[in-house]
C-alpha atoms as a PDB file:
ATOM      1  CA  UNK A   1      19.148 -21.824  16.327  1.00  0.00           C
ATOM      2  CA  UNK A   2      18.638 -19.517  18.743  1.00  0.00           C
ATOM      3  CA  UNK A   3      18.804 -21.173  21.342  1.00  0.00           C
ATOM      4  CA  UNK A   4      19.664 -18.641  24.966  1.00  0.00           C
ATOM      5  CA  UNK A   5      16.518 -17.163  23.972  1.00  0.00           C
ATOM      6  CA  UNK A   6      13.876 -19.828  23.769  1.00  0.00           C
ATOM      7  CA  UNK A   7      12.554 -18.178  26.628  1.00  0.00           C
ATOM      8  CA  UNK A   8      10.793 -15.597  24.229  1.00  0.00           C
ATOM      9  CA  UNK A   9       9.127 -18.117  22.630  1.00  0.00           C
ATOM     10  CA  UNK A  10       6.762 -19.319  25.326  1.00  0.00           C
ATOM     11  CA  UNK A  11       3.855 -19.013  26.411  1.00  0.00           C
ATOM     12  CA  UNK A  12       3.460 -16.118  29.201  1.00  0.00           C
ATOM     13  CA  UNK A  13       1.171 -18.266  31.466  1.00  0.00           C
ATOM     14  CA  UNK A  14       4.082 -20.854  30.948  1.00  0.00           C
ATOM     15  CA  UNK A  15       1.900 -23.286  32.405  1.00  0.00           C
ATOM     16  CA  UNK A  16       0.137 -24.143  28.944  1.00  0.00           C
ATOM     17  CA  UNK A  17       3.605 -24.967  27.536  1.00  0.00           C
ATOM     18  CA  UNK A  18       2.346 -23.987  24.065  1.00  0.00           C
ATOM     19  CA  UNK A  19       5.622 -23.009  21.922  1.00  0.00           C
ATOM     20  CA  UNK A  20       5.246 -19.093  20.538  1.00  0.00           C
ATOM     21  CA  UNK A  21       5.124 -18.588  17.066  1.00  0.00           C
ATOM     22  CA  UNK A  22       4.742 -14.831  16.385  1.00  0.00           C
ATOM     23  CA  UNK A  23       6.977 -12.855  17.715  1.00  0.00           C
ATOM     24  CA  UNK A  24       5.906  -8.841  18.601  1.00  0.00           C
ATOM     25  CA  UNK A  25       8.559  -6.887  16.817  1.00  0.00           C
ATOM     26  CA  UNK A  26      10.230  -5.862  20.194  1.00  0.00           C
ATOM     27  CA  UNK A  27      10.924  -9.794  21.103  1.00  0.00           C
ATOM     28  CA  UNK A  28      12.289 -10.235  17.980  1.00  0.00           C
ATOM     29  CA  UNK A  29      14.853  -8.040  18.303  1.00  0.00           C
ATOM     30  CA  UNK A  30      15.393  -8.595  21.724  1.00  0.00           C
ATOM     31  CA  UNK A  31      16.212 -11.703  20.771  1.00  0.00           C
ATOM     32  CA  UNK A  32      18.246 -10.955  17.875  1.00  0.00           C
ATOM     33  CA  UNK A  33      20.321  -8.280  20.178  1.00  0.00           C
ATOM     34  CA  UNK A  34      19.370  -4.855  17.798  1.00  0.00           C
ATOM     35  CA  UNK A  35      16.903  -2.431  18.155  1.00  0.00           C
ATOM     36  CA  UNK A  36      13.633  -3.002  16.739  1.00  0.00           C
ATOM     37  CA  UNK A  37      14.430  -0.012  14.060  1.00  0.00           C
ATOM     38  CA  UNK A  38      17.084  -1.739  12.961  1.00  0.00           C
ATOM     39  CA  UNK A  39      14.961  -5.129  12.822  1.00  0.00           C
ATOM     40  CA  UNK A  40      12.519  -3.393  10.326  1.00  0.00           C
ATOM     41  CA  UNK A  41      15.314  -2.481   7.833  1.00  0.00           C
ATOM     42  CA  UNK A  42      15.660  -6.698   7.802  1.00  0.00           C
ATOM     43  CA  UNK A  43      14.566  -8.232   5.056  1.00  0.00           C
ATOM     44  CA  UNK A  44      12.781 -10.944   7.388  1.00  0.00           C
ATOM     45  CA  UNK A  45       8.992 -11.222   6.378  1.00  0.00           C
ATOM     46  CA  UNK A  46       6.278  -9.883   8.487  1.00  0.00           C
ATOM     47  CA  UNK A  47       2.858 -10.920   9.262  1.00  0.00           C
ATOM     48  CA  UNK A  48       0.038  -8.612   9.253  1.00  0.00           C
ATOM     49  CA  UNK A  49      -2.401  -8.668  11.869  1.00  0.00           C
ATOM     50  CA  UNK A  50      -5.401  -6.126  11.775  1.00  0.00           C
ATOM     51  CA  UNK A  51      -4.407  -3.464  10.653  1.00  0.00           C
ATOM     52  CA  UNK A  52      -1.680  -2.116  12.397  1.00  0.00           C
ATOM     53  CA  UNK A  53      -0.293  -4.540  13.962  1.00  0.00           C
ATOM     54  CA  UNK A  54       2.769  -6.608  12.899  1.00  0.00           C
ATOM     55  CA  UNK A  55       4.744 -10.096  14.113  1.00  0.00           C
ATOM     56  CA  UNK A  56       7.517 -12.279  12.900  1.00  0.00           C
ATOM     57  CA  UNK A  57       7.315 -15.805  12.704  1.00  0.00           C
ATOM     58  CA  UNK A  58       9.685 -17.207  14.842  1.00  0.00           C
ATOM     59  CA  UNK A  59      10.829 -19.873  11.586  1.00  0.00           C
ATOM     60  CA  UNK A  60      11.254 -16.913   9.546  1.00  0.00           C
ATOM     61  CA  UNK A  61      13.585 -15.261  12.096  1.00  0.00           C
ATOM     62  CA  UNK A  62      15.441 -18.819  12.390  1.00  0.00           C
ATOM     63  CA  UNK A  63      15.669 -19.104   8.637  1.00  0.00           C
ATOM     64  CA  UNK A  64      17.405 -15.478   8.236  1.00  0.00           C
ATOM     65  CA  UNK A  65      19.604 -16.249  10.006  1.00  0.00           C
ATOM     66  CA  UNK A  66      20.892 -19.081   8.469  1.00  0.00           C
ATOM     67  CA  UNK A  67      20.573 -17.439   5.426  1.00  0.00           C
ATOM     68  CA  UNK A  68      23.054 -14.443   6.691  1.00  0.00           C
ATOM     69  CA  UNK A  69      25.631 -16.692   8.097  1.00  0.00           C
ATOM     70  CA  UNK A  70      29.230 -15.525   7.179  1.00  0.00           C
ATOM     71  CA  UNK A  71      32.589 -17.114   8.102  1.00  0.00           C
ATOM     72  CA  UNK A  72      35.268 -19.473   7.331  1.00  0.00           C
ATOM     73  CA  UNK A  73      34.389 -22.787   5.568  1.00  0.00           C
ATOM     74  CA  UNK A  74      36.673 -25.605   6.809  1.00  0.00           C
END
Protein backbone atom coordinates (compact mmCIF):
# COMPACT_ATOMS: atom_id res chain seq x y z
CA UNK A 1 0.00 0.00 0.00
CA UNK A 2 1.11 3.18 -0.28
CA UNK A 3 1.13 4.18 2.64
CA UNK A 4 3.80 7.75 3.24
CA UNK A 5 1.49 9.17 0.86
CA UNK A 6 -2.02 8.85 2.16
CA UNK A 7 -1.80 12.39 2.48
CA UNK A 8 -2.75 12.72 -1.33
CA UNK A 9 -5.67 11.00 -0.82
CA UNK A 10 -7.64 13.44 1.30
CA UNK A 11 -9.79 15.69 1.16
CA UNK A 12 -8.23 19.39 0.70
CA UNK A 13 -10.65 21.00 3.27
CA UNK A 14 -9.36 18.00 5.46
CA UNK A 15 -12.00 18.82 7.75
CA UNK A 16 -14.69 16.62 5.82
CA UNK A 17 -12.35 13.62 6.25
CA UNK A 18 -13.81 12.12 3.05
CA UNK A 19 -11.02 9.57 1.64
CA UNK A 20 -9.95 10.70 -2.23
CA UNK A 21 -10.62 8.45 -4.84
CA UNK A 22 -9.47 10.03 -8.14
CA UNK A 23 -6.36 11.01 -8.30
CA UNK A 24 -5.33 14.17 -10.94
CA UNK A 25 -2.57 12.66 -12.98
CA UNK A 26 0.10 14.92 -11.25
CA UNK A 27 -0.81 13.29 -7.60
CA UNK A 28 -0.53 10.16 -8.98
CA UNK A 29 2.74 10.36 -9.88
CA UNK A 30 3.74 12.36 -7.17
CA UNK A 31 2.88 9.72 -5.30
CA UNK A 32 4.32 7.05 -7.28
CA UNK A 33 7.82 9.18 -7.37
CA UNK A 34 7.95 9.58 -11.63
CA UNK A 35 6.94 12.18 -13.71
CA UNK A 36 3.52 12.30 -14.87
CA UNK A 37 4.91 11.49 -18.63
CA UNK A 38 6.22 8.62 -17.49
CA UNK A 39 2.86 7.75 -15.50
CA UNK A 40 0.92 7.88 -18.89
CA UNK A 41 3.19 5.25 -20.57
CA UNK A 42 1.64 2.94 -17.39
CA UNK A 43 -0.61 0.63 -18.22
CA UNK A 44 -2.82 1.77 -15.09
CA UNK A 45 -6.46 2.58 -16.31
CA UNK A 46 -7.76 6.02 -16.53
CA UNK A 47 -11.01 7.60 -15.97
CA UNK A 48 -12.46 10.02 -18.28
CA UNK A 49 -14.01 13.01 -17.08
CA UNK A 50 -15.54 15.57 -19.65
CA UNK A 51 -13.76 15.65 -22.13
CA UNK A 52 -10.40 16.40 -21.46
CA UNK A 53 -9.90 15.70 -18.37
CA UNK A 54 -8.38 12.50 -16.88
CA UNK A 55 -7.91 10.75 -13.11
CA UNK A 56 -6.73 7.51 -11.68
CA UNK A 57 -8.49 5.67 -9.23
CA UNK A 58 -6.55 5.47 -6.34
CA UNK A 59 -7.46 1.21 -6.19
CA UNK A 60 -6.26 1.02 -9.60
CA UNK A 61 -2.93 2.69 -8.72
CA UNK A 62 -2.81 0.28 -5.51
CA UNK A 63 -3.59 -2.74 -7.63
CA UNK A 64 -0.58 -1.97 -10.23
CA UNK A 65 1.40 -2.04 -8.07
CA UNK A 66 0.93 -5.18 -6.68
CA UNK A 67 0.68 -6.45 -9.90
CA UNK A 68 4.44 -5.11 -10.81
CA UNK A 69 6.01 -6.37 -7.71
CA UNK A 70 9.45 -8.06 -8.41
CA UNK A 71 11.89 -9.69 -5.95
CA UNK A 72 13.01 -12.65 -4.13
CA UNK A 73 10.40 -15.23 -2.97
CA UNK A 74 11.44 -16.77 0.38
Amino acid sequence: MIREHDSIYRSSSGSTGVDRLLLKPEEAAQALGISPRTLWGLDILRVRVGKRGVRYDVRDIRLWIQAHKQGCER
